[in-house]
N, C-alpha and C. Protein backbone atom coordinates (compact mmCIF):
# COMPACT_ATOMS: atom_id res chain seq x y z
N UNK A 1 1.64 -9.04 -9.00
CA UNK A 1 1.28 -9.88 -7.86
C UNK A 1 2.49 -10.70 -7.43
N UNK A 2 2.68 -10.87 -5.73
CA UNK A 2 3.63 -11.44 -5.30
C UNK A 2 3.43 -12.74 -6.01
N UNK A 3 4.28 -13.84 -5.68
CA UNK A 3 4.35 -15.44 -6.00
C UNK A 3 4.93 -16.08 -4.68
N UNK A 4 4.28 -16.98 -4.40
CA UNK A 4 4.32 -17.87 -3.03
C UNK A 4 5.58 -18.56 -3.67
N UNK A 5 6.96 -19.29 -2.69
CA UNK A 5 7.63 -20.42 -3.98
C UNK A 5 8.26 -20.70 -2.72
N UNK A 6 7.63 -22.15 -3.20
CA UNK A 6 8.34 -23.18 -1.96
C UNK A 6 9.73 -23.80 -2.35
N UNK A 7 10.49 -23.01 -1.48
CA UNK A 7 12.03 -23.56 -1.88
C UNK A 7 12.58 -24.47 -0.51
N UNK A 8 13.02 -26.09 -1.16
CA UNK A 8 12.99 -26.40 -0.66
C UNK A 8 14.14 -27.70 -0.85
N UNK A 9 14.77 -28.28 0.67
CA UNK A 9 15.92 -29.35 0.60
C UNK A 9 14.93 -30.72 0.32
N UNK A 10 15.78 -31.51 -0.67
CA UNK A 10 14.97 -33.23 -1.18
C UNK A 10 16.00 -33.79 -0.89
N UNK A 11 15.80 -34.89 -0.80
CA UNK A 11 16.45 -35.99 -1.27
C UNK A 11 16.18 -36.58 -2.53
N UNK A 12 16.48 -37.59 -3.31
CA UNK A 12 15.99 -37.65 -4.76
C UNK A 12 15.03 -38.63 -4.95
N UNK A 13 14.32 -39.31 -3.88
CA UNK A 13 13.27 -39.31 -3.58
C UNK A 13 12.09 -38.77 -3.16
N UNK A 14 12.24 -37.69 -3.04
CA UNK A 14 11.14 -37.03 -2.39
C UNK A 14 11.39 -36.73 -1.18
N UNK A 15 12.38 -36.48 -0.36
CA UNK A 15 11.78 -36.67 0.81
C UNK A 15 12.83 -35.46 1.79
N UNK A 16 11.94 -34.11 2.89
CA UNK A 16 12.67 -33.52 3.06
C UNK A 16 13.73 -33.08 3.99
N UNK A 17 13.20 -34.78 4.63
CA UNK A 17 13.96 -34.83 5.76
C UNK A 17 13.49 -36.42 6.59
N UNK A 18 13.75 -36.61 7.46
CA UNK A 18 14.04 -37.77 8.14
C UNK A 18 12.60 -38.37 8.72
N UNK A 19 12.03 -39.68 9.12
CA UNK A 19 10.61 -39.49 9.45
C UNK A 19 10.47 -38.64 10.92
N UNK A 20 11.60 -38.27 11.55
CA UNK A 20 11.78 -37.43 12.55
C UNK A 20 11.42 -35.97 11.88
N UNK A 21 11.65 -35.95 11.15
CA UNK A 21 11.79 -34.41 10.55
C UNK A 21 13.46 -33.29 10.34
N UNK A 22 14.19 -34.28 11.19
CA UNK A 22 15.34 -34.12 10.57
C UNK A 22 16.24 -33.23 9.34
N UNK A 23 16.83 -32.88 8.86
CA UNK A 23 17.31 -33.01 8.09
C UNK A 23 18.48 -32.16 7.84
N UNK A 24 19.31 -32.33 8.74
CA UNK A 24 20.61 -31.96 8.83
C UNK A 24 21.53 -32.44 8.00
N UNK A 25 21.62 -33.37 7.62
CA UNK A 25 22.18 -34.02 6.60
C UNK A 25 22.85 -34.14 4.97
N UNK A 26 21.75 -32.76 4.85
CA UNK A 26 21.63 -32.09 4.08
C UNK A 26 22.83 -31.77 3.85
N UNK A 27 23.31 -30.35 4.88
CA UNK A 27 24.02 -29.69 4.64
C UNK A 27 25.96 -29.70 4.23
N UNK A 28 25.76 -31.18 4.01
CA UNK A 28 27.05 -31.57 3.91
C UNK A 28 27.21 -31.92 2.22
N UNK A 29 26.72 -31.74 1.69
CA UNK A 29 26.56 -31.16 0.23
C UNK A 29 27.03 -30.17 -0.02
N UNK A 30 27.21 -28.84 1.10
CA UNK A 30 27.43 -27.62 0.59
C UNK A 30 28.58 -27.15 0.14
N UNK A 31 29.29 -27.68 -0.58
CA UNK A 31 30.56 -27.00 -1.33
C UNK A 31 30.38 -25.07 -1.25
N UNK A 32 31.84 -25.24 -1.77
CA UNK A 32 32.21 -23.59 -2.46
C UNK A 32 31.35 -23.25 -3.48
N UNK A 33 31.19 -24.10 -4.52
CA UNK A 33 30.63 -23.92 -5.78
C UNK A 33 28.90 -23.65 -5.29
N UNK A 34 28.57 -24.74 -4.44
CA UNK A 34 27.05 -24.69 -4.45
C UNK A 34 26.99 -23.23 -3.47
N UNK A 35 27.76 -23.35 -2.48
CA UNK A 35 27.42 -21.90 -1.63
C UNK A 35 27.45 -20.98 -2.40
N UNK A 36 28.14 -20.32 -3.04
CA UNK A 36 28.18 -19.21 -4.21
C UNK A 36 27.00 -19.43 -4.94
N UNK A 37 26.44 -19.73 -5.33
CA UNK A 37 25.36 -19.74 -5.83
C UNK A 37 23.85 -19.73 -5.06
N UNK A 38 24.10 -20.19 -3.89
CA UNK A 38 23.34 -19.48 -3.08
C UNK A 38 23.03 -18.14 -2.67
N UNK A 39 24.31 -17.84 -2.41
CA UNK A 39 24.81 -16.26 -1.79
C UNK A 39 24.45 -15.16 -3.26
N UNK A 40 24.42 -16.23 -4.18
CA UNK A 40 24.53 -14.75 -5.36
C UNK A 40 22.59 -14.88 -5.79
N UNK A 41 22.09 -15.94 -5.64
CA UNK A 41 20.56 -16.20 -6.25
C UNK A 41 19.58 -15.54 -5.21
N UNK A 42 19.90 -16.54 -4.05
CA UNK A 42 18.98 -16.87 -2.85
C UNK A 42 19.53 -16.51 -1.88
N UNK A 43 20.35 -15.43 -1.45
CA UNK A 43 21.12 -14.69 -0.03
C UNK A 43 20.24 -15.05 1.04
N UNK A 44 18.80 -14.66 0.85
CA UNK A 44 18.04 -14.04 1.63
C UNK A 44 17.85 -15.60 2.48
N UNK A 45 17.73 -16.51 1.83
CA UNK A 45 17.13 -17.92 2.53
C UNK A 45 18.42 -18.36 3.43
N UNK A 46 19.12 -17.94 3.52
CA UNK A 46 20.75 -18.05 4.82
C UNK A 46 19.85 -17.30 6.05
N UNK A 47 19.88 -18.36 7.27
CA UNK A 47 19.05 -17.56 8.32
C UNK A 47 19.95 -16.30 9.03
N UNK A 48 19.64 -15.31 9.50
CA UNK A 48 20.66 -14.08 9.96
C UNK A 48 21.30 -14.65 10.86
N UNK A 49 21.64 -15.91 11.64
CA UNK A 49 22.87 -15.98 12.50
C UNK A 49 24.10 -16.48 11.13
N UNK A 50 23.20 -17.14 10.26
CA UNK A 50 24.15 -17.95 9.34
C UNK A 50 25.07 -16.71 8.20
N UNK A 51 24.17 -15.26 7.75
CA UNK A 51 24.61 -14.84 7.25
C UNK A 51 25.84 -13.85 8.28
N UNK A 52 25.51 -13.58 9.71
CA UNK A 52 26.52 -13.04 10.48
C UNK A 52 27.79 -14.04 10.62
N UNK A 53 27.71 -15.44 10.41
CA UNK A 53 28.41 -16.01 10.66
C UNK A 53 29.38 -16.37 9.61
N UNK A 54 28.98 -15.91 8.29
CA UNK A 54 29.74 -15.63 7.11
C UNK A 54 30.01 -14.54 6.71
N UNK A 55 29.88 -13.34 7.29
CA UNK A 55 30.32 -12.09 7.26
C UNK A 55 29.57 -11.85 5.67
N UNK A 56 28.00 -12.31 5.72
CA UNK A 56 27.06 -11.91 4.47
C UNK A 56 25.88 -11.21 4.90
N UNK A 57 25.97 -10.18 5.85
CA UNK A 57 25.15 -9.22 6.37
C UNK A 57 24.83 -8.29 5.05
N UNK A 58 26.15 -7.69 4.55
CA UNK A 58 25.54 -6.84 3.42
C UNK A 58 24.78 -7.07 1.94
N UNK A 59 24.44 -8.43 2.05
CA UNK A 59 23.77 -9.19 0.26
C UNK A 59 22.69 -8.66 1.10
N UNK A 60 21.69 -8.18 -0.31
CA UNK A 60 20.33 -7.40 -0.38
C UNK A 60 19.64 -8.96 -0.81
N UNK A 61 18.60 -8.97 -0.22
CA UNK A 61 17.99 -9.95 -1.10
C UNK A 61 17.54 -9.69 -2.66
N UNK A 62 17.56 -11.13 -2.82
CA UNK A 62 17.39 -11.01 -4.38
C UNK A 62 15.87 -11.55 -4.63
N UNK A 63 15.19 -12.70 -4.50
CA UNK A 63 14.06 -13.53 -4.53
C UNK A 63 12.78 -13.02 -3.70
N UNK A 64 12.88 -12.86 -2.40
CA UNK A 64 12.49 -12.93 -1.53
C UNK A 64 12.47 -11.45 -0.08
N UNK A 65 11.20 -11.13 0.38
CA UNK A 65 11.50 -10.15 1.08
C UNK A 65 10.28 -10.60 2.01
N UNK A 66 9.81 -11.82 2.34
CA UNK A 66 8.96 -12.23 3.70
C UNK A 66 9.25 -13.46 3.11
N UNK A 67 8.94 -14.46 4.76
CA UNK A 67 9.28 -15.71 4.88
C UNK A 67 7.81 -16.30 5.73
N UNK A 68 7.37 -17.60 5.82
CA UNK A 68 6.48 -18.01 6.40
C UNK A 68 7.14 -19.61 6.18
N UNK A 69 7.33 -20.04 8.01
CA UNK A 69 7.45 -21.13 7.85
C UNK A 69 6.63 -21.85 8.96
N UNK A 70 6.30 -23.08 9.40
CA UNK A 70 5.80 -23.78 10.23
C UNK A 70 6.44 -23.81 11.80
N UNK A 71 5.40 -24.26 12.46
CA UNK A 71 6.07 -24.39 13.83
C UNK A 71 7.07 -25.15 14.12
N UNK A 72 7.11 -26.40 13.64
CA UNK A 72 8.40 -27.23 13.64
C UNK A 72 9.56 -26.45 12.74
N UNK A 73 9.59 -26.18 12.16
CA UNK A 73 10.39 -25.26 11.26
C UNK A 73 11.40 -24.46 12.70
N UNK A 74 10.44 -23.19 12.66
CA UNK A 74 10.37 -22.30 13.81
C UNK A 74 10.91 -22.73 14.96
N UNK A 75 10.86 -24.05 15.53
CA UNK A 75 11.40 -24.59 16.65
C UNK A 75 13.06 -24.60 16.75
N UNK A 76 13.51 -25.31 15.35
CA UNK A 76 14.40 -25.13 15.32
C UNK A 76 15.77 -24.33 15.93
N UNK A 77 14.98 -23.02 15.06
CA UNK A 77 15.54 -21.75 15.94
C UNK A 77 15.32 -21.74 17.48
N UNK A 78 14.15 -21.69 17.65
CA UNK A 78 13.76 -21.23 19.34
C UNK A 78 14.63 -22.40 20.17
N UNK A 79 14.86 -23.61 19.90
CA UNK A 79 15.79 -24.42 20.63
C UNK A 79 17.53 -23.89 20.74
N UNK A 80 17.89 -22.87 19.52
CA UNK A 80 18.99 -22.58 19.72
C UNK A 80 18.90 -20.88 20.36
N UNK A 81 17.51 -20.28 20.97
CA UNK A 81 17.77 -19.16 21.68
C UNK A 81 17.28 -17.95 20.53
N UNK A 82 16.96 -18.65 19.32
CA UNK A 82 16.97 -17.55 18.21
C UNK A 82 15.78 -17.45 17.68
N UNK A 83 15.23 -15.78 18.29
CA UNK A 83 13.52 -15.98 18.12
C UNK A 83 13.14 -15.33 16.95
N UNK A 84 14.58 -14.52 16.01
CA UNK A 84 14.00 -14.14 14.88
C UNK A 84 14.86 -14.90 13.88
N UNK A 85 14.92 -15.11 13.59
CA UNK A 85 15.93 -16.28 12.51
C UNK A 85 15.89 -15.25 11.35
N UNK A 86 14.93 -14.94 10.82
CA UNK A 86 15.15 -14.31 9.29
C UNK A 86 14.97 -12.47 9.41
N UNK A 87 15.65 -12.17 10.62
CA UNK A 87 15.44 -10.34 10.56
C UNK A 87 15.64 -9.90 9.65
N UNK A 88 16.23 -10.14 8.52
CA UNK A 88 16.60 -9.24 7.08
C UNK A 88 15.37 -9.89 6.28
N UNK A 89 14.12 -9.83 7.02
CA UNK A 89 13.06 -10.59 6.08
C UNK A 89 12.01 -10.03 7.15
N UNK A 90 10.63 -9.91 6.51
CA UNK A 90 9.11 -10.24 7.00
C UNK A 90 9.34 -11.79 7.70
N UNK A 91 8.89 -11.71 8.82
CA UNK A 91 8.59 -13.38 9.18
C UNK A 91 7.33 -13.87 9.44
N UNK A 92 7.14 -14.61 9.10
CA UNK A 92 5.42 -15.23 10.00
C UNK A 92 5.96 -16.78 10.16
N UNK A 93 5.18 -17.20 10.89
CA UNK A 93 5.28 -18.21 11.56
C UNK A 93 3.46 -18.87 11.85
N UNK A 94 3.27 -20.02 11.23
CA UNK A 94 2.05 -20.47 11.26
C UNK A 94 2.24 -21.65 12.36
N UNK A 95 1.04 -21.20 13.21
CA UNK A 95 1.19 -21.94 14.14
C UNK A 95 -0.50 -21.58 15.20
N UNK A 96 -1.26 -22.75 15.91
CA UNK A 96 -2.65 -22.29 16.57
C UNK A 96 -2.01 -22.53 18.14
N UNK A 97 -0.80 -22.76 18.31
CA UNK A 97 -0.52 -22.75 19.81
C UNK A 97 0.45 -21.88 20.09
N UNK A 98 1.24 -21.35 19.40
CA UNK A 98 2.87 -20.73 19.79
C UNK A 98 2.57 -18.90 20.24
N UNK A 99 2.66 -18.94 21.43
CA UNK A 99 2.44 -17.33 21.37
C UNK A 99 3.78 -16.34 20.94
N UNK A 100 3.52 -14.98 20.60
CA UNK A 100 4.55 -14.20 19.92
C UNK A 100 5.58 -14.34 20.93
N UNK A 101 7.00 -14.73 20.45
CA UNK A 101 8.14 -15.06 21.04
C UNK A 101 9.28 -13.75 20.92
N UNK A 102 8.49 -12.90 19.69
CA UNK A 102 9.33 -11.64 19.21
C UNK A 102 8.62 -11.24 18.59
N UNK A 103 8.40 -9.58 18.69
CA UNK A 103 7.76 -8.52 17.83
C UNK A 103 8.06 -8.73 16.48
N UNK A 104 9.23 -8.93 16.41
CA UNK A 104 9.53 -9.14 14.78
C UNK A 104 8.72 -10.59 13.90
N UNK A 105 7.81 -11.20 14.81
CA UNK A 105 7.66 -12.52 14.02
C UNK A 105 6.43 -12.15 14.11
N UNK A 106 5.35 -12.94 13.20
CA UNK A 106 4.32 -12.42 12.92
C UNK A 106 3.81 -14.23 13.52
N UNK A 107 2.30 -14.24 14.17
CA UNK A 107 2.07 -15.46 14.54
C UNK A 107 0.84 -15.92 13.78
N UNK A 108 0.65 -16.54 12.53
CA UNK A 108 -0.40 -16.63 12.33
C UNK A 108 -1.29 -17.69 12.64
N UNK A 109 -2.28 -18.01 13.19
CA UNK A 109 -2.90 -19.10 13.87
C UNK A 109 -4.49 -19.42 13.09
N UNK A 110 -5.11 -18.35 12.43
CA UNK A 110 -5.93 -18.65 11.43
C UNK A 110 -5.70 -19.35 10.10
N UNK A 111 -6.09 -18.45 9.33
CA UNK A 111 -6.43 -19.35 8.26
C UNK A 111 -5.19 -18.62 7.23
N UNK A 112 -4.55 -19.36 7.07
CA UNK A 112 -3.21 -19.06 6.61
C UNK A 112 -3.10 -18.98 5.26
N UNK A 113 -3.79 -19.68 4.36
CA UNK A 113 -4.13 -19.68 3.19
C UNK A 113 -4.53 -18.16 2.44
N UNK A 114 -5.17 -17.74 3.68
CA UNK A 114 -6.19 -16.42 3.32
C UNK A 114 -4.74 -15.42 3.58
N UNK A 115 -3.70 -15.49 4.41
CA UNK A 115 -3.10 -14.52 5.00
C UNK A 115 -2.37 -14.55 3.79
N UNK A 116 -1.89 -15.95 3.33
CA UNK A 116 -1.23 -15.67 1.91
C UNK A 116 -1.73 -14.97 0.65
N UNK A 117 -2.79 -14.83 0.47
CA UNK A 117 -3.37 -14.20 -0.55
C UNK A 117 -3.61 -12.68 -0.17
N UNK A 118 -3.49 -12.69 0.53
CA UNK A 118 -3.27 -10.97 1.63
C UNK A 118 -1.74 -10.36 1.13
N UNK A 119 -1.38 -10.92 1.46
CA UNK A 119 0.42 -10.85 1.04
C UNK A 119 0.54 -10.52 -0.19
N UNK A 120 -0.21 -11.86 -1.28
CA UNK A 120 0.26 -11.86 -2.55
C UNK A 120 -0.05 -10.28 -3.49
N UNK A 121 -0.98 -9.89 -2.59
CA UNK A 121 -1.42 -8.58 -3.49
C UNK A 121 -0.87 -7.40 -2.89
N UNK A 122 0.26 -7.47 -2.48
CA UNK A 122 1.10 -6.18 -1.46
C UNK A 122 1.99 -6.20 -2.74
N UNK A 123 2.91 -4.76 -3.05
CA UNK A 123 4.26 -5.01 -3.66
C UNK A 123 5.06 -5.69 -2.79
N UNK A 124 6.09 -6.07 -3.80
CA UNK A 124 7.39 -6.41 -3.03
C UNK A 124 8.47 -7.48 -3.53
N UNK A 125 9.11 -7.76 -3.37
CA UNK A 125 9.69 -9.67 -3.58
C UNK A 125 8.74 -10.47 -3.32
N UNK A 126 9.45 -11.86 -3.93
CA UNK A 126 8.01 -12.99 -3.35
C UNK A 126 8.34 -13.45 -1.72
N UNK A 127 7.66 -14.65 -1.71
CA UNK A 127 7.54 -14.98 -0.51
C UNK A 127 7.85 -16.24 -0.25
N UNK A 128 8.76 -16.57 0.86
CA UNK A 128 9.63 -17.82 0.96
C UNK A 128 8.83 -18.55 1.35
N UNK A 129 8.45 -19.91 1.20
CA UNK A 129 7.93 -20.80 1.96
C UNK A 129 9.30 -21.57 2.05
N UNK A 130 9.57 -21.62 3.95
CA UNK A 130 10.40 -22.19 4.27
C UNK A 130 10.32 -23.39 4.92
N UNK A 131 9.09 -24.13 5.28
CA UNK A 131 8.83 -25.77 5.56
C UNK A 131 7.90 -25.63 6.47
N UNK A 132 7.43 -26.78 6.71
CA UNK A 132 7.77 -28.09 6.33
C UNK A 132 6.45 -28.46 5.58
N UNK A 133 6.46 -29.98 6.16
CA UNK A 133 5.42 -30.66 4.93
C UNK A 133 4.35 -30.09 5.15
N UNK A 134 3.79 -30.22 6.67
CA UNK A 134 2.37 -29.58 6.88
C UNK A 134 1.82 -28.34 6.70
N UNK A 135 2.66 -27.75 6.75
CA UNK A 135 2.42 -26.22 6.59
C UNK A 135 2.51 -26.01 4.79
N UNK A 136 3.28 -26.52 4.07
CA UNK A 136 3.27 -26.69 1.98
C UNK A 136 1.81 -27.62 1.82
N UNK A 137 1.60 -28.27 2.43
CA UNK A 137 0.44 -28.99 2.35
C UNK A 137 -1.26 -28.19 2.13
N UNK A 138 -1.09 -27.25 3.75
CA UNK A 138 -2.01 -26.42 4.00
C UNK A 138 -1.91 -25.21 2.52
N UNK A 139 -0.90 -24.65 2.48
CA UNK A 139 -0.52 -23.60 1.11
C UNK A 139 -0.34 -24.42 -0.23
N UNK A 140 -0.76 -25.76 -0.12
CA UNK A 140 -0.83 -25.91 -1.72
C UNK A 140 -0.97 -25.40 -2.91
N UNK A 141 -2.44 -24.89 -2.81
CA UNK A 141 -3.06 -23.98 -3.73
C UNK A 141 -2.67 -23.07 -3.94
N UNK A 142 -1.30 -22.45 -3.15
CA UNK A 142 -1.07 -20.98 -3.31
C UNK A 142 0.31 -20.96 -3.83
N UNK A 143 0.51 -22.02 -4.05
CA UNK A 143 2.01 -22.09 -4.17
C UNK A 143 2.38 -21.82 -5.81
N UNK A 144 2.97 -21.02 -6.04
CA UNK A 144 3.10 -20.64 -7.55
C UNK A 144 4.23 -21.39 -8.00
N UNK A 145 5.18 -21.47 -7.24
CA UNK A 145 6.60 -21.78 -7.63
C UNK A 145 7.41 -22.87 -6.72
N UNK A 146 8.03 -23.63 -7.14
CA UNK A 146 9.25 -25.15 -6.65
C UNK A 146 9.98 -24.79 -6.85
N UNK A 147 10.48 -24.54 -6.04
CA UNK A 147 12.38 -24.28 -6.11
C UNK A 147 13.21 -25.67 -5.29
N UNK A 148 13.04 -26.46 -5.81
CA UNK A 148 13.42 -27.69 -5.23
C UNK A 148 14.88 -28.36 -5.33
N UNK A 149 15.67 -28.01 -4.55
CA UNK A 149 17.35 -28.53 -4.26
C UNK A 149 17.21 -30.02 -3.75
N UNK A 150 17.62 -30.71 -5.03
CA UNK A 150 18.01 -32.34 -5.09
C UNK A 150 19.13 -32.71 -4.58
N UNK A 151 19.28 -33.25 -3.12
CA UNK A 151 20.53 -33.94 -3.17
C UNK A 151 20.67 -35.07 -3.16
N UNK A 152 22.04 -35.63 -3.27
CA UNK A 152 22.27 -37.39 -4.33
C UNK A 152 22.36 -38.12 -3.45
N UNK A 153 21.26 -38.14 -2.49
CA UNK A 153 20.64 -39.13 -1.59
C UNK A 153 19.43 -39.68 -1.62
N UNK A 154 19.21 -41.00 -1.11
CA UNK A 154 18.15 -41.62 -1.24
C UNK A 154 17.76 -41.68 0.40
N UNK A 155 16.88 -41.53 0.99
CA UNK A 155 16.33 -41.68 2.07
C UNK A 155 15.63 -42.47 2.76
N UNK A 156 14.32 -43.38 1.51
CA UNK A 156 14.04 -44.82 2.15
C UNK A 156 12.51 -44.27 2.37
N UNK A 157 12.49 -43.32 3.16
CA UNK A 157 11.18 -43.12 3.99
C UNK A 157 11.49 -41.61 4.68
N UNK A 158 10.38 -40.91 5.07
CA UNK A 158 10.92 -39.89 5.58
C UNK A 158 9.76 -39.06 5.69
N UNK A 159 9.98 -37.75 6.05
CA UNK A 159 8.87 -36.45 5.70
C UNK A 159 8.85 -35.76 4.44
N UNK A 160 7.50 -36.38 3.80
CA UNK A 160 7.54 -36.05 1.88
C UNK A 160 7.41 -34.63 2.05
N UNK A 161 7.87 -33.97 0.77
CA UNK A 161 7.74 -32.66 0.21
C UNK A 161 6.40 -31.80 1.00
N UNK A 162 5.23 -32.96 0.33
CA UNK A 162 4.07 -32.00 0.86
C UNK A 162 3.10 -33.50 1.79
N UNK A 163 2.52 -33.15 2.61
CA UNK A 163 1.84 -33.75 3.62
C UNK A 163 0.39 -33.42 3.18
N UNK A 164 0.82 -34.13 2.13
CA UNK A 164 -1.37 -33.93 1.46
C UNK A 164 -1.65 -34.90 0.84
N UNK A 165 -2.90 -35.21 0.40
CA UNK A 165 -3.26 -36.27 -0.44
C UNK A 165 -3.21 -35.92 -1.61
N UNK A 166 -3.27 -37.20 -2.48
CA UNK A 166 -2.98 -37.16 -3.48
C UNK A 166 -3.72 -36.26 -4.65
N UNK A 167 -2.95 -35.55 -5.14
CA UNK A 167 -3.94 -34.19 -5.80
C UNK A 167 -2.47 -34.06 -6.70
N UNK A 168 -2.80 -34.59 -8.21
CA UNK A 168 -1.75 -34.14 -9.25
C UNK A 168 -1.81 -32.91 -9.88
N UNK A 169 -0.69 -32.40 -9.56
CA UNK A 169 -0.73 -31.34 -10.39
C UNK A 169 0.39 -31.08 -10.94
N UNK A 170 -0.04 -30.11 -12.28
CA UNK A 170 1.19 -29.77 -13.02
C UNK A 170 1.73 -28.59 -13.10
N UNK A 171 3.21 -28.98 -13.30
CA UNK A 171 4.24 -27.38 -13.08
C UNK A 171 4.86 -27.46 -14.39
N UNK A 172 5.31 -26.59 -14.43
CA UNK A 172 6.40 -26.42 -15.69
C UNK A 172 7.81 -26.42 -15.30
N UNK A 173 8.93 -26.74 -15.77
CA UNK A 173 10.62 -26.76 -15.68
C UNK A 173 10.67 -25.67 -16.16
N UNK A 174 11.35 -24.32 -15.36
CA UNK A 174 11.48 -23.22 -15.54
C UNK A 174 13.32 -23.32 -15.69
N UNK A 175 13.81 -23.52 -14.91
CA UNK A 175 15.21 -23.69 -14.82
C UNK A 175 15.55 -25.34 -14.20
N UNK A 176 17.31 -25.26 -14.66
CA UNK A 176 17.49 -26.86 -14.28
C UNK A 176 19.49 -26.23 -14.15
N UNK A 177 19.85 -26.74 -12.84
CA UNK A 177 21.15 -26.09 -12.37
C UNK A 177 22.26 -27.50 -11.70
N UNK A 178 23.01 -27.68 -12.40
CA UNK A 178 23.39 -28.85 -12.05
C UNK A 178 24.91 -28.70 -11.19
N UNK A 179 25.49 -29.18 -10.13
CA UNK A 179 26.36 -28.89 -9.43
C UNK A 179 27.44 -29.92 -9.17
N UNK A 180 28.97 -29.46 -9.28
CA UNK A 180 29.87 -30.82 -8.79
C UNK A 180 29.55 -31.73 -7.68
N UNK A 181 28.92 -31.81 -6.52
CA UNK A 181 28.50 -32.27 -6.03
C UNK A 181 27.61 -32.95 -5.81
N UNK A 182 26.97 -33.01 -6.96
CA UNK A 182 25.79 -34.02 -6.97
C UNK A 182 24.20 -33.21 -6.86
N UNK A 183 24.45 -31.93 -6.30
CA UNK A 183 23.10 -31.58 -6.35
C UNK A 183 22.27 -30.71 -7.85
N UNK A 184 20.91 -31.15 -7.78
CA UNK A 184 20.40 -30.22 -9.00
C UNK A 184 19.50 -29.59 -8.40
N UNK A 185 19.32 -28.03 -9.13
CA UNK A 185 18.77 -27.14 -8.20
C UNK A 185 17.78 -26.60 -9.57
N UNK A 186 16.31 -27.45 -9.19
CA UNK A 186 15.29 -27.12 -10.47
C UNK A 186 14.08 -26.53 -10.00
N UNK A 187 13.72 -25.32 -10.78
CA UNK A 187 13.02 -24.81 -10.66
C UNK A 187 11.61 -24.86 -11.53
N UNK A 188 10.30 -24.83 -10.83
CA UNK A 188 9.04 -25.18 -11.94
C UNK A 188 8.15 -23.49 -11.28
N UNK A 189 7.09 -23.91 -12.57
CA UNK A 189 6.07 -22.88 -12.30
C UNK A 189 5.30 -23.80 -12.04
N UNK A 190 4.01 -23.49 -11.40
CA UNK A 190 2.85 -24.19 -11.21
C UNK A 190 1.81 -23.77 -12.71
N UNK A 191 1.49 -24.81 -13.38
CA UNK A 191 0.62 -24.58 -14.84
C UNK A 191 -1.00 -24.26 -14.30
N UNK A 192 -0.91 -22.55 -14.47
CA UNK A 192 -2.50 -22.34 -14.01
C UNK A 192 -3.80 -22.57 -15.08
């Protein structure tokens, strides 16, 4: 069975971006050291203008072979002209207003929860959850795996991890990856 795994940018507060939703900021963390380790783990999560733009068209994915992210997510792209962001991937896009912008994107507007468990029982790689809060919120329950990239910022306030109420639950520390730059890149299971 596939595994849902929300991989995702923090701050070391919690938080995954700005109360705008933001979070560009991020990316100035990214050293040599941390990029290589992207490119060799997680290729697949580099969106296809980013991997054309590093001449990393030919990395196969390793993790991952469909992506599902939110409409704000999704916007992103569509503000810069780019209606498939992840072509070297399955895409869906959860969303009850956005009509199909590209054949290649899948629009899901139901019950998304259910579409994930549809998925999970296909072969294949797992499946990226690529943001944001509302949409990890809605897929809680399905979420098998945290792949959560800490960077050595504090934020104050912002858009938390997940946009749900309070519901504890426990994961396990599967891996723990520590970087010159300040970031740690830890991975949990969800304890079923």
């Amino acid at each position: 069975m596939r595994k849902l795994s929300y991989f995702i940018a923090a701050s070391i507060d919690g938080f995954i971006g700005d109360p705008s939703g933001e979070a560009e900021f991020f990316t100035r963390y990214v050293d040599e050291e941390y990029f290589d380790f992207l490119k060799a783990e997680y290729p697949e999560t580099l969106s296809t203008p980013g991997r054309r733009h590093f001449n990393l068209g030919h990395l196969e994915n390793q993790q991952f072979d469909t992506v599902i992210q939110g409409r704000r997510s999704y916007d992103v792209a569509l503000k810069e002209g780019i209606t498939s962001p992840y072509a070297h991937m399955r895409q869906l896009v959860a969303s009850r207003t956005l009509t199909n912008p590209d054949p290649a994107v899948e629009i899901v507007s139901g019950d998304v929860a259910a579409r994930i468990r549809e998925l999970k029982r296909e072969e294949g790689l797992g499946i990226y959850l690529c943001g944001g809060a509302n949409l990890a919120a809605e897929l809680f329950d399905e979420v098998d795996e945290l792949v959560v990239k800490s960077y050595p910022l504090i934020l104050g306030s912002g858009m938390p991890m997940f946009g749900t109420k309070y519901a504890q639950t426990e994961f396990a520390l599967e891996s723990n990856r520590t970087f010159g730059n300040g970031v740690v890149v830890r991975t949990y299971s969800r304890k079923r």
